[in-house]
N, C-alpha and C. Protein backbone atom coordinates (compact mmCIF):
# COMPACT_ATOMS: atom_id res chain seq x y z
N UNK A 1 0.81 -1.20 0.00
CA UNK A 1 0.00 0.00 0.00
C UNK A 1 0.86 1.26 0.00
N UNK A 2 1.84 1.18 0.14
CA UNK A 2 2.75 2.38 0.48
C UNK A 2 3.37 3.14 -0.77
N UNK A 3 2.96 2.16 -2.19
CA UNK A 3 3.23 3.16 -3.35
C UNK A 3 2.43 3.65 -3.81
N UNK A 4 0.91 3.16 -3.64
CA UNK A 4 -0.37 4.08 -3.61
C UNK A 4 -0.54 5.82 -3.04
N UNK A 5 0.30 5.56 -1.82
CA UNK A 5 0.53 6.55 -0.98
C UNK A 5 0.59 7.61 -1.75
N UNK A 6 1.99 7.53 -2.51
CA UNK A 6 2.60 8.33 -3.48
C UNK A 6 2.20 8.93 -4.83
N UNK A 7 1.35 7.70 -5.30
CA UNK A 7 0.29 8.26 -6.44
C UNK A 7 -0.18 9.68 -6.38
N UNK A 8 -0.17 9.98 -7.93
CA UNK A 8 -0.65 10.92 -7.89
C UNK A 8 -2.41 11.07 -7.88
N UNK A 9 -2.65 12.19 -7.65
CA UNK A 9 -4.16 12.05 -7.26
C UNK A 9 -5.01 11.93 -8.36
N UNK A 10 -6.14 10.96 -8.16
CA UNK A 10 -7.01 9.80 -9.41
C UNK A 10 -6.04 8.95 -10.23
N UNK A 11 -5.11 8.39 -9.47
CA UNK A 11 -4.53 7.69 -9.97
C UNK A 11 -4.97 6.35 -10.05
N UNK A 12 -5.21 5.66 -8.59
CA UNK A 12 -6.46 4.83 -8.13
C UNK A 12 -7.35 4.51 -8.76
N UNK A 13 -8.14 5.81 -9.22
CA UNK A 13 -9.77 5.46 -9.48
C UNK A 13 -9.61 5.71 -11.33
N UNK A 14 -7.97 5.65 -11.82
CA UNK A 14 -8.14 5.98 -12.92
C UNK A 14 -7.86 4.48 -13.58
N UNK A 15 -6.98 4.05 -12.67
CA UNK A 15 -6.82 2.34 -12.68
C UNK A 15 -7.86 1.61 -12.90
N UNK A 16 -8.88 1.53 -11.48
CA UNK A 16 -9.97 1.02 -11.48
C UNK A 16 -10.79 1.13 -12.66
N UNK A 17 -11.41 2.03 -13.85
CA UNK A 17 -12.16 2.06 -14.67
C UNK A 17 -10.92 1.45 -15.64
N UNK A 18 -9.90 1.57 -16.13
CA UNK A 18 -8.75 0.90 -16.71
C UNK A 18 -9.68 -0.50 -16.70
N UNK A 19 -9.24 -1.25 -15.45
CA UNK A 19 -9.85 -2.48 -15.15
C UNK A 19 -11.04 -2.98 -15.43
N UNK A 20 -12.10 -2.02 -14.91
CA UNK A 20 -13.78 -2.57 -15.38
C UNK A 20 -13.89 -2.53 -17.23
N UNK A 21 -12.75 -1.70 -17.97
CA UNK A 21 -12.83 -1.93 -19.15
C UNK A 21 -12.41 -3.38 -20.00
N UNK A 22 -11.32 -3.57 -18.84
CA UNK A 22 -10.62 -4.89 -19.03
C UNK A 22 -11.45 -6.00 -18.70
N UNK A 23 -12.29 -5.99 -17.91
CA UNK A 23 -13.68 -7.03 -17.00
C UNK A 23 -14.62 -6.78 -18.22
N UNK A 24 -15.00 -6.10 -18.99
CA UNK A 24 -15.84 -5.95 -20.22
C UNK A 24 -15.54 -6.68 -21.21
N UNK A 25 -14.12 -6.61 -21.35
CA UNK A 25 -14.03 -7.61 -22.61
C UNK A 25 -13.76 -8.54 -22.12
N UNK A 26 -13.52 -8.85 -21.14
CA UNK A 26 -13.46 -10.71 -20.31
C UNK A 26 -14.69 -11.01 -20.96
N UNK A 27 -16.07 -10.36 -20.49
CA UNK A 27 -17.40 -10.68 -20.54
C UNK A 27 -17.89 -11.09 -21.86
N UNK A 28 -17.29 -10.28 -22.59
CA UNK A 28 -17.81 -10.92 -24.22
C UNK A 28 -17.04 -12.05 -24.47
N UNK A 29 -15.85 -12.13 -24.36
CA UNK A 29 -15.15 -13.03 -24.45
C UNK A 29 -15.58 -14.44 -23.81
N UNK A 30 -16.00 -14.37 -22.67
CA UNK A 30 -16.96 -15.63 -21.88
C UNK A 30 -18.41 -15.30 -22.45
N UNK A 31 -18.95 -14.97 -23.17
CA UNK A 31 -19.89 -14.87 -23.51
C UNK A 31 -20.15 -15.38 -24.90
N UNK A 32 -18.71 -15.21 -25.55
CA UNK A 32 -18.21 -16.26 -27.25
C UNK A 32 -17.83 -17.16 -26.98
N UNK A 33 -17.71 -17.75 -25.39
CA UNK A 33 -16.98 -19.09 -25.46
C UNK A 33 -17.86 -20.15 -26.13
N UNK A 34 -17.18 -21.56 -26.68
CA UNK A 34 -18.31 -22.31 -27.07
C UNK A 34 -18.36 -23.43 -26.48
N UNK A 35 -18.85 -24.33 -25.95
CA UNK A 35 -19.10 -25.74 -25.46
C UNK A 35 -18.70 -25.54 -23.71
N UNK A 36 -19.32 -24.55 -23.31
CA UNK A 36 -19.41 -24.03 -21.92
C UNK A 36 -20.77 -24.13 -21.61
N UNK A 37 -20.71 -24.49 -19.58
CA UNK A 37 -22.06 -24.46 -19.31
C UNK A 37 -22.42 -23.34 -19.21
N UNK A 38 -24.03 -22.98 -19.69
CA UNK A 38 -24.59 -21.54 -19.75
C UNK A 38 -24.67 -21.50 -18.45
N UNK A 39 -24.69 -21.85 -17.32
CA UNK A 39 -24.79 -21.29 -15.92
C UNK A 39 -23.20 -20.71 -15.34
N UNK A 40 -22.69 -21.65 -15.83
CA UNK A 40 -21.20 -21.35 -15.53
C UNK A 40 -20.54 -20.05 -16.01
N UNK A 41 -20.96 -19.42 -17.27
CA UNK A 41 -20.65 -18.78 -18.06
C UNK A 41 -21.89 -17.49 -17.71
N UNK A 42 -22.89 -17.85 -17.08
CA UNK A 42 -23.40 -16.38 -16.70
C UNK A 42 -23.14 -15.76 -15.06
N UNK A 43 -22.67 -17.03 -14.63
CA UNK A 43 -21.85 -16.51 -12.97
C UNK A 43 -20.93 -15.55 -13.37
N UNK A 44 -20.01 -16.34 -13.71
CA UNK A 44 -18.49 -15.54 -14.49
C UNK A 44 -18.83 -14.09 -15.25
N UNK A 45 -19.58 -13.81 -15.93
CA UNK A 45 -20.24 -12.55 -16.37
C UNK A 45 -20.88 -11.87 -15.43
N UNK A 46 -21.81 -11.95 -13.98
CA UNK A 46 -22.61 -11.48 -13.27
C UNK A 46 -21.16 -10.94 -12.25
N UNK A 47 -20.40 -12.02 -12.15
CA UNK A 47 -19.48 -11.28 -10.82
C UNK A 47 -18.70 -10.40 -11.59
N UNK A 48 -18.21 -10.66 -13.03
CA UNK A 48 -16.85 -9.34 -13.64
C UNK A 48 -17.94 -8.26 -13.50
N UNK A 49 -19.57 -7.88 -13.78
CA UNK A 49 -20.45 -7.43 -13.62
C UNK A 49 -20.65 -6.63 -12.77
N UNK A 50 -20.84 -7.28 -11.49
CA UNK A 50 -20.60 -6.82 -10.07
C UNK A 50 -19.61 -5.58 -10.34
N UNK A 51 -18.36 -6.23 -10.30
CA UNK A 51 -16.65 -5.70 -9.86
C UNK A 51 -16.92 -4.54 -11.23
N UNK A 52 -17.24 -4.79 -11.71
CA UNK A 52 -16.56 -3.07 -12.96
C UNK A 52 -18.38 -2.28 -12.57
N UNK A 53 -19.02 -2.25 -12.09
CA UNK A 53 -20.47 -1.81 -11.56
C UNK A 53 -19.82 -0.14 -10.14
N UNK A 54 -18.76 -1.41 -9.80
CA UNK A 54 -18.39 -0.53 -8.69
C UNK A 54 -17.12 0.46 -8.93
N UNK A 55 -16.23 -0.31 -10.16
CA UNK A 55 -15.03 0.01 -10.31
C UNK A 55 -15.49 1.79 -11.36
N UNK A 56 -16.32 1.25 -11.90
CA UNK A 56 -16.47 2.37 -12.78
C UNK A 56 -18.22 2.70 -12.95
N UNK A 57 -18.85 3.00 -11.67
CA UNK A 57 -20.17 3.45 -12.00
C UNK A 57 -21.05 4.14 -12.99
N UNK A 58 -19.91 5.11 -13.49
CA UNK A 58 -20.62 6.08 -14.51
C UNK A 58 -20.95 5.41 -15.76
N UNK A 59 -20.23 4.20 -16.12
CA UNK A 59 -20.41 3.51 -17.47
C UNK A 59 -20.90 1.96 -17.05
N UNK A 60 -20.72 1.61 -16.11
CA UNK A 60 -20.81 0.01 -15.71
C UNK A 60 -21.88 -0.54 -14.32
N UNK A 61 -22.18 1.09 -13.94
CA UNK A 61 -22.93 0.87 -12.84
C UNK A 61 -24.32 0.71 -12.80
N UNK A 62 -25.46 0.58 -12.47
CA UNK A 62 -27.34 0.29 -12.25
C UNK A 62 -27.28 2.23 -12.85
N UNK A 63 -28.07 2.86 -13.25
CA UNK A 63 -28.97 4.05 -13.48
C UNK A 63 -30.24 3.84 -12.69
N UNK A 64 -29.83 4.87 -11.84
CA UNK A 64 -30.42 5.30 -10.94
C UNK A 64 -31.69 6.79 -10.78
N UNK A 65 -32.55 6.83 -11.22
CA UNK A 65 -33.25 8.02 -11.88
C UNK A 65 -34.26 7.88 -10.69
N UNK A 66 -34.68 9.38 -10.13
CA UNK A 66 -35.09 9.77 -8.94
C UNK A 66 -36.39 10.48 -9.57
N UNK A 67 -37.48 10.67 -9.56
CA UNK A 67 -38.28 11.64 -10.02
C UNK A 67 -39.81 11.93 -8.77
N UNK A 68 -39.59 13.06 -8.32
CA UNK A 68 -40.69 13.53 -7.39
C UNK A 68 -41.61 14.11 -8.06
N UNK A 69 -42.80 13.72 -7.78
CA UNK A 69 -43.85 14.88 -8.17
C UNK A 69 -44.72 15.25 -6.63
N UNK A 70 -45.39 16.07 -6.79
CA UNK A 70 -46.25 16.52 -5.99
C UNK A 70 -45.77 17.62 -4.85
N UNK A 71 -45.80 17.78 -3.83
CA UNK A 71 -45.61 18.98 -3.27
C UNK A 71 -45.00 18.15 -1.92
N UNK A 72 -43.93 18.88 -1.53
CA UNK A 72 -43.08 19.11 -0.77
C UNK A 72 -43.41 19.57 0.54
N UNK A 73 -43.73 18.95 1.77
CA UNK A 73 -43.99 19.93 3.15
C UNK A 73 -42.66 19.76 3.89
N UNK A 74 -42.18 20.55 4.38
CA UNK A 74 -40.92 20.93 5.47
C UNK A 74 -41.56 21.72 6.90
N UNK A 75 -41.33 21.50 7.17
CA UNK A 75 -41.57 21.35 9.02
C UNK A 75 -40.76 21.66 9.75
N UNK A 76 -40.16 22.85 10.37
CA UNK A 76 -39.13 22.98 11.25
C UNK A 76 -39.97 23.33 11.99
N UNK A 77 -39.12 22.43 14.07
CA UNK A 77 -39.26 22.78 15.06
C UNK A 77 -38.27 23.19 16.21
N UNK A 78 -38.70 24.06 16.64
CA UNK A 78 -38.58 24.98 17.84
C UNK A 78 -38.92 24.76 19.08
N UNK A 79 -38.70 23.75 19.88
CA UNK A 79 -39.38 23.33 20.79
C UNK A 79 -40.56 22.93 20.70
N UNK A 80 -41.50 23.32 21.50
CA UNK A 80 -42.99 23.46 21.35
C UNK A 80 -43.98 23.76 20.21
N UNK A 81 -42.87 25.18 19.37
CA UNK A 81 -43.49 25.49 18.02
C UNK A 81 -42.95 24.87 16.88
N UNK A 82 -44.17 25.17 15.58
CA UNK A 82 -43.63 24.36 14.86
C UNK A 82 -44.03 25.21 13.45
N UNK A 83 -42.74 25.56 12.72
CA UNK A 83 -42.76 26.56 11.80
C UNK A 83 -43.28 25.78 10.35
N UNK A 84 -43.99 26.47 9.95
CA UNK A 84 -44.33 25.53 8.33
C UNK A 84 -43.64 26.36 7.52
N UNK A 85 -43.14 25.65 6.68
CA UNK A 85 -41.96 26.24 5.36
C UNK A 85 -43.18 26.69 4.46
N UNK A 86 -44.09 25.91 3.70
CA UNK A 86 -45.18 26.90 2.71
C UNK A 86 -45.60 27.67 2.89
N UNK A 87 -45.37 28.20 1.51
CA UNK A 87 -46.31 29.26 1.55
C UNK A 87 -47.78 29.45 1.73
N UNK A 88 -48.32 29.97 2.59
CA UNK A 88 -49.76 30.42 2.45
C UNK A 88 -50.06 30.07 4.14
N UNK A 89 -49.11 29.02 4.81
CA UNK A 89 -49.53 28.35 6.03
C UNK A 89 -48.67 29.33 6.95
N UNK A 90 -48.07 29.75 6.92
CA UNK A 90 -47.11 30.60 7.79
C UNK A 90 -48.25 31.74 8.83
N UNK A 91 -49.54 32.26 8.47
CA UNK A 91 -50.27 32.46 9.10
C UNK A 91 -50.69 31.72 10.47
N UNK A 92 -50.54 30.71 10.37
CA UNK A 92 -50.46 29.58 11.56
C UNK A 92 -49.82 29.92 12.71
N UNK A 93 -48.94 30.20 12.33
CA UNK A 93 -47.66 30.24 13.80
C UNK A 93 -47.94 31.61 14.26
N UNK A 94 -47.87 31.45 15.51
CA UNK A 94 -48.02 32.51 16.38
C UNK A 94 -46.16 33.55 16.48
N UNK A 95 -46.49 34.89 16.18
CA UNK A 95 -45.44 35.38 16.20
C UNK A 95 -44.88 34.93 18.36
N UNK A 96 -43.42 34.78 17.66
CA UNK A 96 -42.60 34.54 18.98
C UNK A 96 -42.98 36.41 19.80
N UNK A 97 -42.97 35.71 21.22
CA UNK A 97 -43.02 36.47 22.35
C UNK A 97 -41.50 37.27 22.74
N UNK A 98 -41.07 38.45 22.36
CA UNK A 98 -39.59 39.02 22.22
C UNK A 98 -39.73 38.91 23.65
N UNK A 99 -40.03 38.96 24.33
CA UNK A 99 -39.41 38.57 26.09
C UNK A 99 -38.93 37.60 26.49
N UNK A 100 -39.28 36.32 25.87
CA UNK A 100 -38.87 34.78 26.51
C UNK A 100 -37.78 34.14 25.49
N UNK A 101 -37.58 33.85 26.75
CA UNK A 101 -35.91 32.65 26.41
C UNK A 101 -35.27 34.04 26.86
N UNK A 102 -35.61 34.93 26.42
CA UNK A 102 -33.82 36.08 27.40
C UNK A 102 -34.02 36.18 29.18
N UNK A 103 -32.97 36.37 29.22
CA UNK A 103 -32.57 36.56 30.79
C UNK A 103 -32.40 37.75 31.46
C-alpha cells in the first residue's frame, strides 16, 4: 500500500475504470466461449459485472433516476413550536413572544 501513498491524485480510481474496461471484454469473451455451461458462463459474467459496476459506475454501474412529483412539506421545530416552510400556512404560527428565552 505504500506506493499508492505516493500516487498521484485519481490515480487509483483511474486504474480502477482501466480495469472494469478490461472485465468488459473478459465478458464478451466468456460470452463467445463455445461448449461451456450456460450457468457457468453467466456466474463468471454477473461477478466481472458486479466488480466493474463498482469500479467504474458512470459507465458500468445500475442508473439510478429519482423523479418527485407533488408537493413538498418541510416542518421545522422549535421546541414546542412548529414553523411551516409553505407558503400560504405561515399564518399559523403565532409570532414569537420578544421577552422569553432572554434573561
Amino acid at each position: 500500500m505504500g506506493c499508492l501513498r505516493s500516487a498521484p491524485p485519481g490515480y487509483l480510481r483511474g486504474a480502477r475504470k482501466l480495469r472494469a474496461d478490461a472485465l468488459a471484454d473478459e465478458m464478451l469473451a466468456i460470452a463467445d466461449r463455445e461448449g461451456d455451461d450456460v450457468q457457468q458462463k453467466a456466474l463468471e459474467i454477473r461477478a466481472r459485472q458486479w466488480v466493474a459496476a463498482r469500479w467504474d459506475r458512470s459507465r458500468y454501474g445500475d442508473a439510478v433516476v429519482v423523479e418527485h412529483t407533488g408537493e413538498t412539506v418541510v416542518r421545522l421545530s422549535f421546541g414546542e413550536r412548529t414553523l411551516p416552510v409553505l407558503a400560504g400556512e405561515s399564518s399559523a404560527v403565532a409570532p414569537p413572544d420578544p421577552d422569553e428565552g432572554f434573561i
